[in-house]
C-alpha atoms as a PDB file:
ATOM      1  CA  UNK A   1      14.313 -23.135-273.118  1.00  0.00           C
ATOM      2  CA  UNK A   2      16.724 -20.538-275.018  1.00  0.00           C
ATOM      3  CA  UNK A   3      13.620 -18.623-275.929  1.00  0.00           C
ATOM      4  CA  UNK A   4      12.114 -18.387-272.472  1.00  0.00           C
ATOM      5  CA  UNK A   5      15.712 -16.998-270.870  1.00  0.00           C
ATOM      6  CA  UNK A   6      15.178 -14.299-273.778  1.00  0.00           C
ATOM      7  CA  UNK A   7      12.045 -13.280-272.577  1.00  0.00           C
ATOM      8  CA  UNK A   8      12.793 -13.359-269.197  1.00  0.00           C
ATOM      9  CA  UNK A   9      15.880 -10.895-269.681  1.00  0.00           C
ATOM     10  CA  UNK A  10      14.050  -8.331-272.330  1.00  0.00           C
ATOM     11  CA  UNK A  11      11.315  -8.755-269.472  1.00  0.00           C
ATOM     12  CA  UNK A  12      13.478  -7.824-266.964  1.00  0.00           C
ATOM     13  CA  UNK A  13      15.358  -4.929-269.241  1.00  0.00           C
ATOM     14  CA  UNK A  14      11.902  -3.555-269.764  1.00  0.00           C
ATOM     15  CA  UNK A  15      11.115  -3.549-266.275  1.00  0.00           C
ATOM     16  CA  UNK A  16      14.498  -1.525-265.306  1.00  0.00           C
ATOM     17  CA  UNK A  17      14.187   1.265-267.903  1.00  0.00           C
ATOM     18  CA  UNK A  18      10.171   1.573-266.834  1.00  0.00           C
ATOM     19  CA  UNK A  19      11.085   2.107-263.244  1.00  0.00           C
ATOM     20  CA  UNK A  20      13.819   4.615-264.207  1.00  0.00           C
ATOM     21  CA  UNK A  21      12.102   6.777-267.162  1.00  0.00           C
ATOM     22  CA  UNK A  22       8.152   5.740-266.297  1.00  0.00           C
ATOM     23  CA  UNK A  23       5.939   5.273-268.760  1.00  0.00           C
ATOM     24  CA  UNK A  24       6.421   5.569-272.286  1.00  0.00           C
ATOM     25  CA  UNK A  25       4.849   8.433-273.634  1.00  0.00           C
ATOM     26  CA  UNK A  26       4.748  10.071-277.419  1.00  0.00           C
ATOM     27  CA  UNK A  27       7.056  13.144-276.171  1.00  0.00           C
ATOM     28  CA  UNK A  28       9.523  10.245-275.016  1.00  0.00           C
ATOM     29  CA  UNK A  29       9.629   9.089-278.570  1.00  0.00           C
ATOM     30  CA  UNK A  30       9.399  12.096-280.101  1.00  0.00           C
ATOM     31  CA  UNK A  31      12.550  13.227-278.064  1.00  0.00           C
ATOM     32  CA  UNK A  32      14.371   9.754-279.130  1.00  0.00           C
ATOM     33  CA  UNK A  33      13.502  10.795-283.038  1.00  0.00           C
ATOM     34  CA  UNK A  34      14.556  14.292-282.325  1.00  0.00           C
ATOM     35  CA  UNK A  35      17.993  13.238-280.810  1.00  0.00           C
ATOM     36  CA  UNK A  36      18.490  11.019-283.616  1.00  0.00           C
ATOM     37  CA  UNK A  37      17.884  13.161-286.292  1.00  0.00           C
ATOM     38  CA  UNK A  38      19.958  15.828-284.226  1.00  0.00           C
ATOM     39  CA  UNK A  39      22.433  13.313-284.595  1.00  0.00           C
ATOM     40  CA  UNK A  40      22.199  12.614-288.233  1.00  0.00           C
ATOM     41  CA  UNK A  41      22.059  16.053-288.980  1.00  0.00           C
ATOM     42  CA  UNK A  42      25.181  17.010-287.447  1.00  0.00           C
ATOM     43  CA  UNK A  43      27.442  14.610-288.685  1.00  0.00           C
ATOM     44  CA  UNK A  44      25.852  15.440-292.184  1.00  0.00           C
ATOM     45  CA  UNK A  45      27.091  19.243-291.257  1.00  0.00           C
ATOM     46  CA  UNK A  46      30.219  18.145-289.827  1.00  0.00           C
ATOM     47  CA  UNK A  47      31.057  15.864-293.155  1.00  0.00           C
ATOM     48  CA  UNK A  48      29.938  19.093-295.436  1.00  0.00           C
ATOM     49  CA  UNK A  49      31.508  21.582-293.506  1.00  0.00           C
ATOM     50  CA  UNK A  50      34.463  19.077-293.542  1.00  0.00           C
ATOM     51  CA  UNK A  51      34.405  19.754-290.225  1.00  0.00           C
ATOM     52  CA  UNK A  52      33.905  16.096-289.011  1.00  0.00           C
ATOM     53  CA  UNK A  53      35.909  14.923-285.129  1.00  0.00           C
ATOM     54  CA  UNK A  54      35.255  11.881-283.614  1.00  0.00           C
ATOM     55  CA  UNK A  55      35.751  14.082-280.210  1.00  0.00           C
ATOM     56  CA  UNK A  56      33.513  16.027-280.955  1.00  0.00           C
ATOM     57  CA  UNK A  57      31.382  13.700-281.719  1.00  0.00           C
ATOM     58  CA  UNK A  58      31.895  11.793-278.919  1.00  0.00           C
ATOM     59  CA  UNK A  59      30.924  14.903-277.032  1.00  0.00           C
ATOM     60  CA  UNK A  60      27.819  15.338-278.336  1.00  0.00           C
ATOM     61  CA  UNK A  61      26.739  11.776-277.569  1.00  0.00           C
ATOM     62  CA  UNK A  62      27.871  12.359-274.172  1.00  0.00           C
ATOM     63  CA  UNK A  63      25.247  15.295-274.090  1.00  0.00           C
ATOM     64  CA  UNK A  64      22.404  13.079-275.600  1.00  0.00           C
ATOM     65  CA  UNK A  65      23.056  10.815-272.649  1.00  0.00           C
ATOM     66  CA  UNK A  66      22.901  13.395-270.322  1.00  0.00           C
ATOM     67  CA  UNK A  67      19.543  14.267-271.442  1.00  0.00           C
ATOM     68  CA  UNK A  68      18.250  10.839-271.514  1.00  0.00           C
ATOM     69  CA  UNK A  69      19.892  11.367-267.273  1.00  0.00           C
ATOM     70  CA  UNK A  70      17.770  14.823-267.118  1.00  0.00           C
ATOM     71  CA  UNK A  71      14.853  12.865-267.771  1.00  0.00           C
ATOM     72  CA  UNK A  72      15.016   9.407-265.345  1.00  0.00           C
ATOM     73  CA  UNK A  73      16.235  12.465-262.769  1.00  0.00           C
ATOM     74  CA  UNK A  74      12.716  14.197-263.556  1.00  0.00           C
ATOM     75  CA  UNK A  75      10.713  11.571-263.435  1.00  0.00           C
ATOM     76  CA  UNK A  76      12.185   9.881-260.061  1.00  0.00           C
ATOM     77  CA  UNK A  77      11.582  13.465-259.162  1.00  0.00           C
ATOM     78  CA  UNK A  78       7.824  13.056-259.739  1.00  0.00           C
ATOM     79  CA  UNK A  79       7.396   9.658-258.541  1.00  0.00           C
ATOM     80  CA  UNK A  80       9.156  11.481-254.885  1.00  0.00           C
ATOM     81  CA  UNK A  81       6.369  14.416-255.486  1.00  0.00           C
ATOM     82  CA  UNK A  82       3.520  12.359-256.780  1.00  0.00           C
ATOM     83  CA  UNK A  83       3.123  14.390-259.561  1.00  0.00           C
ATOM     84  CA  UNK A  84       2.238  11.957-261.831  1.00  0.00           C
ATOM     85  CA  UNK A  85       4.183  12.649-265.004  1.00  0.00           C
ATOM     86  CA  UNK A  86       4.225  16.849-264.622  1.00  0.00           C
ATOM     87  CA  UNK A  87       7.778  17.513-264.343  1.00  0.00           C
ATOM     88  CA  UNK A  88       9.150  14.752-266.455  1.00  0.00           C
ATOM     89  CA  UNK A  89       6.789  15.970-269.194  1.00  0.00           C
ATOM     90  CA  UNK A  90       7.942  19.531-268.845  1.00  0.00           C
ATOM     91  CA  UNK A  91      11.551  18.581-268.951  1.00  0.00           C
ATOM     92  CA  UNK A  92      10.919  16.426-272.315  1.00  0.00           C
ATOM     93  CA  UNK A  93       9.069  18.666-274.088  1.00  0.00           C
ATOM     94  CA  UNK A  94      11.922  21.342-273.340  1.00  0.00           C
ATOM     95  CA  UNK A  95      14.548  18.747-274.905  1.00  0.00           C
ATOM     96  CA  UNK A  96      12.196  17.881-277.736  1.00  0.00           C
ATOM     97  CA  UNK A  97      12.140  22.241-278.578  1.00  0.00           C
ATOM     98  CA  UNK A  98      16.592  22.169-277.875  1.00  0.00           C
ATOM     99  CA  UNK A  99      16.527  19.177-280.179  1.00  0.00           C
ATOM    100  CA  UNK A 100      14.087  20.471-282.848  1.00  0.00           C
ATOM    101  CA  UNK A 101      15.906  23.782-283.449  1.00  0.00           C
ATOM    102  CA  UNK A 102      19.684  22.065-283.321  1.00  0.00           C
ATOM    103  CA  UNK A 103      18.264  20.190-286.119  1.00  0.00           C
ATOM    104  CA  UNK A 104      16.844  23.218-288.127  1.00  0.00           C
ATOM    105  CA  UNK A 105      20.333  25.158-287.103  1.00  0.00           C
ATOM    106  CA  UNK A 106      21.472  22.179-288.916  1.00  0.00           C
ATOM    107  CA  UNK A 107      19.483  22.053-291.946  1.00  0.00           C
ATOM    108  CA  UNK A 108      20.001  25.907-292.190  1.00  0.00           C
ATOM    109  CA  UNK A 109      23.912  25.753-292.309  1.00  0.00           C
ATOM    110  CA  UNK A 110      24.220  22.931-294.787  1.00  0.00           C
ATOM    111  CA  UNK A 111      22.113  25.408-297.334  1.00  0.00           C
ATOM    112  CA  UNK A 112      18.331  24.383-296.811  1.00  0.00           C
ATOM    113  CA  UNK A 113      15.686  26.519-296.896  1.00  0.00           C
ATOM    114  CA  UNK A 114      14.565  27.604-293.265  1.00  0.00           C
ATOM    115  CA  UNK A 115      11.023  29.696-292.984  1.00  0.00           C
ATOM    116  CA  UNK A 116      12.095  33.166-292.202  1.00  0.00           C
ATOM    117  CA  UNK A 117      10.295  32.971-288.797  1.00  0.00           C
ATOM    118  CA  UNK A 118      12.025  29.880-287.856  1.00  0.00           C
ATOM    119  CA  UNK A 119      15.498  31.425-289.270  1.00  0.00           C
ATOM    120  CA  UNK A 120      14.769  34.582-286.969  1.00  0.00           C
ATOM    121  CA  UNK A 121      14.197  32.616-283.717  1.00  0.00           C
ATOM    122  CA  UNK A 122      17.444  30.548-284.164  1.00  0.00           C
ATOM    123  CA  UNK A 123      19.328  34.158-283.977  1.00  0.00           C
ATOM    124  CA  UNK A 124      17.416  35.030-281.512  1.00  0.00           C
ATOM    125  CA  UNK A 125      18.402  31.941-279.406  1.00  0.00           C
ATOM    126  CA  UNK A 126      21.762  32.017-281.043  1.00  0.00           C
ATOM    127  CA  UNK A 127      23.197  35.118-280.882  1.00  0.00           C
ATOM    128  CA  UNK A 128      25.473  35.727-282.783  1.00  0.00           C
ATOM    129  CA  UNK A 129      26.769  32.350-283.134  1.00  0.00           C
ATOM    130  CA  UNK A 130      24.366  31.336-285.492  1.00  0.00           C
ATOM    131  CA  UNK A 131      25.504  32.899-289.203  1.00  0.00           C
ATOM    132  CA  UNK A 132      22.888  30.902-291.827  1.00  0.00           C
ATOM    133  CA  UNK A 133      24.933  30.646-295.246  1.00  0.00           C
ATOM    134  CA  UNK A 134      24.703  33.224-298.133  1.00  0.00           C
END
């Protein structure tokens, strides 16, 4: 009986975060892998840097959120439209790219090697607040 009330309530999670994100497409997991390792990658820069703040921290996983919000706001946004997945997909794959190069401005200011194209678009999008390490 135990096992059956499980079901039911994974069954009825499911069904909740289906009908607010749609269906589950790669892009949604790459953006979940890209937010994690945006994650792990920025405490690991905080804790080199010795830079490290839990409210900081805390701020940044208040942003993830909101992105996870961007998304179930896109796709209710298609679902109103009856675009199918359109703008939903256009506002993951834009997270997925934000996510990608906050890990490589990551990578780059803990000392890792970062292909000189890749290098030059993160000052591009930077400014001048990205300074790569000597």
């Amino acid at each position: 009986m135990e096992r059956i009330s499980v079901s039911v309530v994974l069954a009825g999670i499911s069904a909740i975060l289906l009908t607010i994100f749609g269906i589950w497409s790669t892009a949604m997991m790459a953006l979940v892998v890209l937010i994690a390792l945006d994650i792990a990658s920025g405490w690991t820069r905080a804790i080199i840097q010795k830079e490290l703040s839990s409210s900081a921290s805390w701020k940044g996983m208040l942003k993830k959120l909101l992105i996870f919000g961007a998304v179930a706001l896109a796709n209710q946004a298609d679902v109103l439209a009856g675009s199918g997945i359109l703008i939903k997909s256009a506002v993951v794959v834009f997270y997925c790219a934000t996510e990608g190069l906050s890990v490589l401005e990551n990578l780059a200011a803990v000392g890792l090697p970062i292909p000189p194209v890749l290098r030059n678009a993160l000052k591009q999008l930077n400014g001048k607040k990205f300074t790569p390490p000597p």
